[in-house]
Protein backbone atom coordinates (compact mmCIF):
# COMPACT_ATOMS: atom_id res chain seq x y z
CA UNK A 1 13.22 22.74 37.57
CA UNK A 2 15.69 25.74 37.01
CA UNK A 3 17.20 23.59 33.91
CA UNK A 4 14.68 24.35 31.65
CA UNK A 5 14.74 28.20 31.86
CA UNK A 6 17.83 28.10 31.77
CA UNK A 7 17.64 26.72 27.74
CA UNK A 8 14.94 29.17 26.66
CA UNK A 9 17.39 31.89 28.20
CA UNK A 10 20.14 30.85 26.14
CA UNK A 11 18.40 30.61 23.28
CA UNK A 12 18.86 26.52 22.99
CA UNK A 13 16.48 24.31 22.23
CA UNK A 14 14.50 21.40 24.92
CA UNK A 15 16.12 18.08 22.76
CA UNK A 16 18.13 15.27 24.83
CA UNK A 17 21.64 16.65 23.57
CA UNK A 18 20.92 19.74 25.98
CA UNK A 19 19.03 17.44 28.57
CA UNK A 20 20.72 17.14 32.29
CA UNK A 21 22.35 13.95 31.66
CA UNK A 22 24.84 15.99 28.97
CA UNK A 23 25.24 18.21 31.67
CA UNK A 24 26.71 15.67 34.22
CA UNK A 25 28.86 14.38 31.21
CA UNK A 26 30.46 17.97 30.53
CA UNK A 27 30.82 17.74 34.35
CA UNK A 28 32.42 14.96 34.57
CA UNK A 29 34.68 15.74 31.90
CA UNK A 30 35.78 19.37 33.48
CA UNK A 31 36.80 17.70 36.67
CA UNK A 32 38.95 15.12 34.69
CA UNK A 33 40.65 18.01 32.65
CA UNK A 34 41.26 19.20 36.07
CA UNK A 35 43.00 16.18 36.89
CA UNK A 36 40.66 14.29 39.37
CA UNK A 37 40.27 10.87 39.54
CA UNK A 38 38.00 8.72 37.68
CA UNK A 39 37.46 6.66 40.83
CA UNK A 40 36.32 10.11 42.26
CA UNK A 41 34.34 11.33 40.12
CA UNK A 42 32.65 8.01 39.94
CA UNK A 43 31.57 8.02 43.80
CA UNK A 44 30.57 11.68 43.49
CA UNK A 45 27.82 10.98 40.28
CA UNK A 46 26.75 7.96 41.93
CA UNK A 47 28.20 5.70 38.70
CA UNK A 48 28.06 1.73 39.66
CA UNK A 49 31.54 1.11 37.91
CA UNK A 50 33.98 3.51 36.08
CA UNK A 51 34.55 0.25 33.27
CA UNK A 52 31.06 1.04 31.91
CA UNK A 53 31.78 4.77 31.02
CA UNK A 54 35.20 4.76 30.45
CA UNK A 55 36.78 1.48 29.19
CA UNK A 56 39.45 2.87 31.97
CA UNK A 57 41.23 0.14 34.54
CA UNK A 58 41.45 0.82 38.03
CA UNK A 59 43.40 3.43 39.47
């Protein structure tokens, strides 16, 4: 997995704060500060429902 050496590299430690699934969350939040959908963005990471991130109603 290129994740990991990707920490050491950077200096930043193996915990679950640094861990993939923050990744897809910092994702996620870069395309909506780009102004893409939540329905999008949704589809794209493969998330059941955007209520049970988001609190958000349809769009």
């Amino acid at each position: 997995m290129a994740w990991h050496p990707a920490l050491d590299r950077a200096g930043l430690e193996r915990i679950h704060v640094n861990g993939l699934h923050a990744l897809r969350h910092f994702y996620a939040s870069a395309l909506l500060d780009a102004g893409e959908s939540i329905k999008a963005i949704a589809e794209w990471l493969g998330t059941p429902t955007r209520r049970s991130h988001c609190g958000c109603t349809p769009t």
